[in-house]
N, C-alpha and C. Protein backbone atom coordinates (compact mmCIF):
# COMPACT_ATOMS: atom_id res chain seq x y z
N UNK A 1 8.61 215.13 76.21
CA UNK A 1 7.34 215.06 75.51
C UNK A 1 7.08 213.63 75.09
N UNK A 2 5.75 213.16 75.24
CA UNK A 2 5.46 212.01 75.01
C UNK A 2 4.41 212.16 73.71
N UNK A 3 5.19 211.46 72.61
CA UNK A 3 4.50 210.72 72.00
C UNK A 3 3.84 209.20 71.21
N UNK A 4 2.53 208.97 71.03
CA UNK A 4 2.32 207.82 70.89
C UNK A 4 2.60 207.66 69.23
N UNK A 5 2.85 206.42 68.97
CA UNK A 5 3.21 205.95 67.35
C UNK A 5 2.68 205.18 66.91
N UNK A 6 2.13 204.31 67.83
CA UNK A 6 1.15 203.39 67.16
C UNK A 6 0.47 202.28 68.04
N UNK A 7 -0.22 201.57 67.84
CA UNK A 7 -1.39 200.93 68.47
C UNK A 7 -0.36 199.28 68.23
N UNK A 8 -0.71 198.81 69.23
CA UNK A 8 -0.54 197.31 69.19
C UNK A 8 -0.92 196.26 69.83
N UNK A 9 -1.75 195.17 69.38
CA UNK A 9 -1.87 194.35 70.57
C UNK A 9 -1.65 192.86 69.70
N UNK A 10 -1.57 192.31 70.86
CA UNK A 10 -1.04 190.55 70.69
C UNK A 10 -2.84 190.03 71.77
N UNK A 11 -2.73 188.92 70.69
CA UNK A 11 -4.20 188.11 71.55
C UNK A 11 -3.74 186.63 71.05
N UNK A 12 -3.60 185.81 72.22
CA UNK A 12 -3.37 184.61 72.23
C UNK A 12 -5.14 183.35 72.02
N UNK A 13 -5.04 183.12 71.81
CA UNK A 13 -6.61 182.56 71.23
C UNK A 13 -6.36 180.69 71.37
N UNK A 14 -7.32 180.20 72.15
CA UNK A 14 -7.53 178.54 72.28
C UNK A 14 -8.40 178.38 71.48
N UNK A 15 -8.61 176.96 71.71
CA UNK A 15 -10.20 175.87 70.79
C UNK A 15 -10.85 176.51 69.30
N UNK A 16 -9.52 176.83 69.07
CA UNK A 16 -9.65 177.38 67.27
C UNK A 16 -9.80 176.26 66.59
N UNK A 17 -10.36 176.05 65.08
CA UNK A 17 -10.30 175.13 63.91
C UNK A 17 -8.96 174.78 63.72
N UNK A 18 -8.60 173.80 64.40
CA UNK A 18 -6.92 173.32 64.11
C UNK A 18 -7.25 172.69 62.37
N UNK A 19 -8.02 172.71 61.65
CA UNK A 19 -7.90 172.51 60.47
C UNK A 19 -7.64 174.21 59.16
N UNK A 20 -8.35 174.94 59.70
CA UNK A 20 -8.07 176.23 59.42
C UNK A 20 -6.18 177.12 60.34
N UNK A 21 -6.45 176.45 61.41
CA UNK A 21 -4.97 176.52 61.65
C UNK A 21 -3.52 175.91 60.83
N UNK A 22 -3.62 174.81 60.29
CA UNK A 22 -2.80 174.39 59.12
C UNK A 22 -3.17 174.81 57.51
N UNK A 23 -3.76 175.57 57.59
CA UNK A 23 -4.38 175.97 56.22
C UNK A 23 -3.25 177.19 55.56
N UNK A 24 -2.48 177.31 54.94
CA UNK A 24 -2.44 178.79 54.56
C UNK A 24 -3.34 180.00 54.01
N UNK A 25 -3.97 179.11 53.12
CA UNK A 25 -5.15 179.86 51.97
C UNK A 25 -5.83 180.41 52.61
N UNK A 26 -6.16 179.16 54.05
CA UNK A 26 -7.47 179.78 54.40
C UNK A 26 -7.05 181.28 55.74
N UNK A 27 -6.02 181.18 56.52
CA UNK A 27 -5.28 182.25 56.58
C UNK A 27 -5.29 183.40 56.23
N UNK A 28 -4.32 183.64 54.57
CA UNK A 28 -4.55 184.07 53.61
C UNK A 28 -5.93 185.03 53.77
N UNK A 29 -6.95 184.10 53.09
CA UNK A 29 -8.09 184.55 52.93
C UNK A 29 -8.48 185.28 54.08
N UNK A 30 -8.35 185.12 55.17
CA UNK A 30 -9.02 185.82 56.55
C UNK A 30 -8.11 187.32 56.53
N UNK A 31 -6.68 187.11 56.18
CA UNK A 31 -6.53 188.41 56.20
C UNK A 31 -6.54 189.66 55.42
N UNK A 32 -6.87 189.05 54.03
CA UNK A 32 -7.45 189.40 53.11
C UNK A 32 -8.97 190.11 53.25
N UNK A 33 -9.45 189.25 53.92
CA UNK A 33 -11.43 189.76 54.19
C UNK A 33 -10.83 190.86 55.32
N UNK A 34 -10.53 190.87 56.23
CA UNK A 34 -9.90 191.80 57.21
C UNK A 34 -9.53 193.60 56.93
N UNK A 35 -8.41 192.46 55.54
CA UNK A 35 -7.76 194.19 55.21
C UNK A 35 -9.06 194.69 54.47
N UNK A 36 -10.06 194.29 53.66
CA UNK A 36 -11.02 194.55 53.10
C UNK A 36 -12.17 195.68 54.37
N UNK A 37 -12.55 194.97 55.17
CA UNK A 37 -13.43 195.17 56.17
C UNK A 37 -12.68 196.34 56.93
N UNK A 38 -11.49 196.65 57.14
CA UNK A 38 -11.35 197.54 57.80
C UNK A 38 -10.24 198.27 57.31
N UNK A 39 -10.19 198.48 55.91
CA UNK A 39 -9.39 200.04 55.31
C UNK A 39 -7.91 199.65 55.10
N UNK A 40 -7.49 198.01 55.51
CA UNK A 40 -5.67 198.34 55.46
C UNK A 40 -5.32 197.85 53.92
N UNK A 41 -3.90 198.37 54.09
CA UNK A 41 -3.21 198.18 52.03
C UNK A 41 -2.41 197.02 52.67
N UNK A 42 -2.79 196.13 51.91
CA UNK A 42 -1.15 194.68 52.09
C UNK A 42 -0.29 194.97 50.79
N UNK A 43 1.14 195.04 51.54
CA UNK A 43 1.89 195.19 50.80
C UNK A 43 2.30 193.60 50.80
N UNK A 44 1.98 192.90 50.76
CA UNK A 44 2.81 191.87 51.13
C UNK A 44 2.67 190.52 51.77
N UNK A 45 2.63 189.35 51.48
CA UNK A 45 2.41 188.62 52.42
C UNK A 45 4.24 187.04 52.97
N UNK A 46 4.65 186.92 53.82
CA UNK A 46 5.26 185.96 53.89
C UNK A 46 5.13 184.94 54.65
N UNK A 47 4.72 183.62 54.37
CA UNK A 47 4.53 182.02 55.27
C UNK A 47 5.63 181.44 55.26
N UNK A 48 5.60 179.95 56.08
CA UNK A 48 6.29 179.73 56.29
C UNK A 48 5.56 178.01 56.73
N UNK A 49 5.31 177.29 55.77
CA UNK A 49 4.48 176.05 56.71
C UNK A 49 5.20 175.02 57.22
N UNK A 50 5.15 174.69 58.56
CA UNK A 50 6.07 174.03 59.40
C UNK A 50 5.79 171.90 58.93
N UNK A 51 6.85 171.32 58.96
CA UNK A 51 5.98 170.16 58.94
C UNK A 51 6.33 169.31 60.02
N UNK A 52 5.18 168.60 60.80
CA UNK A 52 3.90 168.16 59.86
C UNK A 52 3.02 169.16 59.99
N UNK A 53 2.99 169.73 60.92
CA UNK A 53 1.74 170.55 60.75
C UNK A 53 2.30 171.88 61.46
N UNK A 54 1.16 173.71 60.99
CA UNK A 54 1.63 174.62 62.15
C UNK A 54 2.11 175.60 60.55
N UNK A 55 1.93 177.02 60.98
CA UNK A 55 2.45 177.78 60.06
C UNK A 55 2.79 179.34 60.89
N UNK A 56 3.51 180.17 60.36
CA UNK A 56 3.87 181.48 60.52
C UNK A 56 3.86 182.19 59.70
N UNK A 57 3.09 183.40 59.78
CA UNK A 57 3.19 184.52 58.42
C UNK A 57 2.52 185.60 58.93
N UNK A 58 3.33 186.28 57.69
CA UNK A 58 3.16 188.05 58.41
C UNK A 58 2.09 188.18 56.97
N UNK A 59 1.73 189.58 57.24
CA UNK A 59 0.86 190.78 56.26
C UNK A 59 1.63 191.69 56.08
N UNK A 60 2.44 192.14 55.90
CA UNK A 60 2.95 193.50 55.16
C UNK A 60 2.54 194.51 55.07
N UNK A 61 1.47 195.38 55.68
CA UNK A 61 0.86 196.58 55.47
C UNK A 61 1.60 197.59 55.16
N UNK A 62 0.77 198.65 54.54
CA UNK A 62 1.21 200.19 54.42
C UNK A 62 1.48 200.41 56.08
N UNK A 63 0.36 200.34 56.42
CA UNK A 63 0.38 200.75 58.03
C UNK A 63 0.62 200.25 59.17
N UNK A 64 1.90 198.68 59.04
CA UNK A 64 2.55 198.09 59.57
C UNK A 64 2.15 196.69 59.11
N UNK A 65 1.87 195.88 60.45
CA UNK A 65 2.25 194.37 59.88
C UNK A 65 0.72 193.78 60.35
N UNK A 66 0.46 192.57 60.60
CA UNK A 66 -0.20 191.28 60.92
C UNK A 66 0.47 190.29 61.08
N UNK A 67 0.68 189.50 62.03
CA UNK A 67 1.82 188.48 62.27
C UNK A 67 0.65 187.25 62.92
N UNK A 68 0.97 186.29 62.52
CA UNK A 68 0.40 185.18 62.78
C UNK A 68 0.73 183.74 62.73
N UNK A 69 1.03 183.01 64.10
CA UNK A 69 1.64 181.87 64.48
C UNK A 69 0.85 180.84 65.06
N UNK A 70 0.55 179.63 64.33
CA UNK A 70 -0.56 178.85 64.50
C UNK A 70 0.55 177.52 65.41
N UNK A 71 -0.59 176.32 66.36
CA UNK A 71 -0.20 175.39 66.92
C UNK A 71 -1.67 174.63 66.32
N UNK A 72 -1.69 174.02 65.69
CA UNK A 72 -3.06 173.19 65.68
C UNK A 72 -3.12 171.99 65.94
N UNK A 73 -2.25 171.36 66.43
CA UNK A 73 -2.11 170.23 67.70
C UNK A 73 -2.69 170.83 69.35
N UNK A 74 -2.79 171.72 69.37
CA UNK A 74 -2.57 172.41 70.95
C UNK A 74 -4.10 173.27 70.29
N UNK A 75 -5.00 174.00 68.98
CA UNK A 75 -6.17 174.55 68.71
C UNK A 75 -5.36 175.94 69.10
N UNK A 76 -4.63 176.39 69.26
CA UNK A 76 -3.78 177.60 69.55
C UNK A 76 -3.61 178.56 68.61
N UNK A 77 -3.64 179.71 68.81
CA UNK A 77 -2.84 180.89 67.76
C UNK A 77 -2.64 182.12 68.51
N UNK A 78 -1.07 183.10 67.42
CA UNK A 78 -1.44 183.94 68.51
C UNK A 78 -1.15 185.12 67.20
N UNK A 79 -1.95 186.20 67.76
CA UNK A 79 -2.53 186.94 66.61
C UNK A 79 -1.41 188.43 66.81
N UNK A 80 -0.73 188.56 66.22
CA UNK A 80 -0.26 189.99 66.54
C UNK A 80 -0.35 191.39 65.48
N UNK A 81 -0.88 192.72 65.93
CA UNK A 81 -1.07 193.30 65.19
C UNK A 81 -0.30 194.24 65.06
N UNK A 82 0.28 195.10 64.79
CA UNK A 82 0.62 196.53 64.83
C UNK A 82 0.99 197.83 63.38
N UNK A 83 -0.26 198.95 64.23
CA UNK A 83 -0.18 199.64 63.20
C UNK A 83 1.01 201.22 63.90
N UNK A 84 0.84 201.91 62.72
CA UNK A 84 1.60 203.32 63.01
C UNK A 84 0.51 204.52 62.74
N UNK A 85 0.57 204.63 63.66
CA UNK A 85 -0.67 205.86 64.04
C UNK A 85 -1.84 205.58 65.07
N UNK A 86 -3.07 206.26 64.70
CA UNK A 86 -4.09 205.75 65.25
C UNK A 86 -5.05 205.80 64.50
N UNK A 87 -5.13 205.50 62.88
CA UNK A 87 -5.84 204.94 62.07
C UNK A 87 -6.69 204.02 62.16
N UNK A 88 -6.12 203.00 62.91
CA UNK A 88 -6.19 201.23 62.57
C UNK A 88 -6.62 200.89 63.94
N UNK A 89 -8.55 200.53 64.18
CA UNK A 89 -8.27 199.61 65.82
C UNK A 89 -7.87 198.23 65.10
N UNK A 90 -6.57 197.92 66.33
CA UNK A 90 -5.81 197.20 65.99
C UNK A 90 -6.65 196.07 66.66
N UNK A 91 -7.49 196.35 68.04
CA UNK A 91 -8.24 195.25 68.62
C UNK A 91 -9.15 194.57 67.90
N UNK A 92 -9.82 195.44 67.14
CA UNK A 92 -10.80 194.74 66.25
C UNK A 92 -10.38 194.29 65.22
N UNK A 93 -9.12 194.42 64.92
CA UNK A 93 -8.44 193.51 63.59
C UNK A 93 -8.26 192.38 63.95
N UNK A 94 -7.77 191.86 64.98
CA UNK A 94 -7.04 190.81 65.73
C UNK A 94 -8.39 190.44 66.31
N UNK A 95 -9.12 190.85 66.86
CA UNK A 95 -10.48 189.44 67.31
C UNK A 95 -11.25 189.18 65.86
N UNK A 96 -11.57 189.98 64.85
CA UNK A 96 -11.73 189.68 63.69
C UNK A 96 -11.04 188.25 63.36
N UNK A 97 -9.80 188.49 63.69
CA UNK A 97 -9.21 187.15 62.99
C UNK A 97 -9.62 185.84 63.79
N UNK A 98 -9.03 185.81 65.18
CA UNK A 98 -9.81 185.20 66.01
C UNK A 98 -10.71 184.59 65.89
N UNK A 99 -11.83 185.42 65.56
CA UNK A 99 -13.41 184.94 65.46
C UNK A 99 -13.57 184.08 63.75
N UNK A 100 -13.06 184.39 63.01
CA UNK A 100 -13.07 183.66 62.01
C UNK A 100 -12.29 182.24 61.43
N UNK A 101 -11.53 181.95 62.69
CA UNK A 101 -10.83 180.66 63.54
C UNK A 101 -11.69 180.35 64.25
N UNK A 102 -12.92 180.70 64.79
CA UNK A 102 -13.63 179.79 66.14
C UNK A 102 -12.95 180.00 67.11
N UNK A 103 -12.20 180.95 67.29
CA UNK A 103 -11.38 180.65 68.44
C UNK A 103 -11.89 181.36 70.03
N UNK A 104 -11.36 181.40 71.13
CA UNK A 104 -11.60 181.89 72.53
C UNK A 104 -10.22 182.37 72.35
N UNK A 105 -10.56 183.88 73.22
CA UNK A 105 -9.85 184.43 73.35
C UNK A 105 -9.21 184.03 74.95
N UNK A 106 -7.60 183.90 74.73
CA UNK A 106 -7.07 183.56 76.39
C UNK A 106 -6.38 184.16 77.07
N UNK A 107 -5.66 185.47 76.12
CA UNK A 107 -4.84 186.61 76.64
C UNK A 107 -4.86 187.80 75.54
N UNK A 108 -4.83 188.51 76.01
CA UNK A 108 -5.44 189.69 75.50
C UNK A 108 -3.92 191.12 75.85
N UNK A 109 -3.26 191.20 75.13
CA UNK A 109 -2.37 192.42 75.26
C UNK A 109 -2.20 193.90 74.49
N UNK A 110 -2.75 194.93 75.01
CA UNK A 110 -2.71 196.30 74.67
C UNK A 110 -1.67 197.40 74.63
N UNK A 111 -0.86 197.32 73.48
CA UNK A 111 0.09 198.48 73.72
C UNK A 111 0.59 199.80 73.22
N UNK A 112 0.40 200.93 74.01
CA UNK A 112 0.80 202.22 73.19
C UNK A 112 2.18 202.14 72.37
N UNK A 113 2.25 202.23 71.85
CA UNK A 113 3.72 202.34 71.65
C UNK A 113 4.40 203.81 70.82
N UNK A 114 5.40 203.66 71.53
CA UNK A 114 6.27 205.25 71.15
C UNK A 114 6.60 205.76 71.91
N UNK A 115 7.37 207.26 72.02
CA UNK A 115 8.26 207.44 73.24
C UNK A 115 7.56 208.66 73.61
């Protein structure tokens, strides 16, 4: 028997605000407006700012995570989402973020996940 557990996708994104890419706050803030706009609980948030420039940090959800790894030398990010269930479009969380970076989307990955 197959069942699904949860929704996930990864979207790699170019020609983003490499100034909003070194930002935490402003980060922060995007996933903040996010969990707002589309129903999720943050339990949590952890960064990590690289120097000189470049950061990593998750979201903590009730209903899994938000993971997010910036290059803003390169205008790069790559957005990863995953929830547990099928509550959460996870696609529209993740171009949400995307789009509020300026960014182009350059790879795009969809995954069921569960056994």
């Amino acid at each position: 028997m197959e069942q699904e557990l949860g929704k996930h996708v990864i979207i790699d994104a170019k020609e983003c605000n490499e100034e909003y890419l070194d930002n935490k706050r402003k980060i922060k803030k995007i996933i903040k407006e996010c969990a707002q706009i589309y129903n999720l609980h943050i339990m949590g948030f952890k960064f990590h700012k690289f120097k000189p420039i470049g950061l990593s940090g998750f979201a903590i959800l009730a209903e899994s995570h938000i993971a997010i790894h910036t290059w803003p030398e390169y205008k790069f990010v790559s957005v990863d989402v995953f929830t547990c269930g099928n509550n959460m479009n996870t696609e529209k969380v993740a171009k949400y973020i995307v789009k509020k970076l300026n960014g182009k989307i350059a790879q795009e990955v969809k995954l069921d996940r569960g056994f």
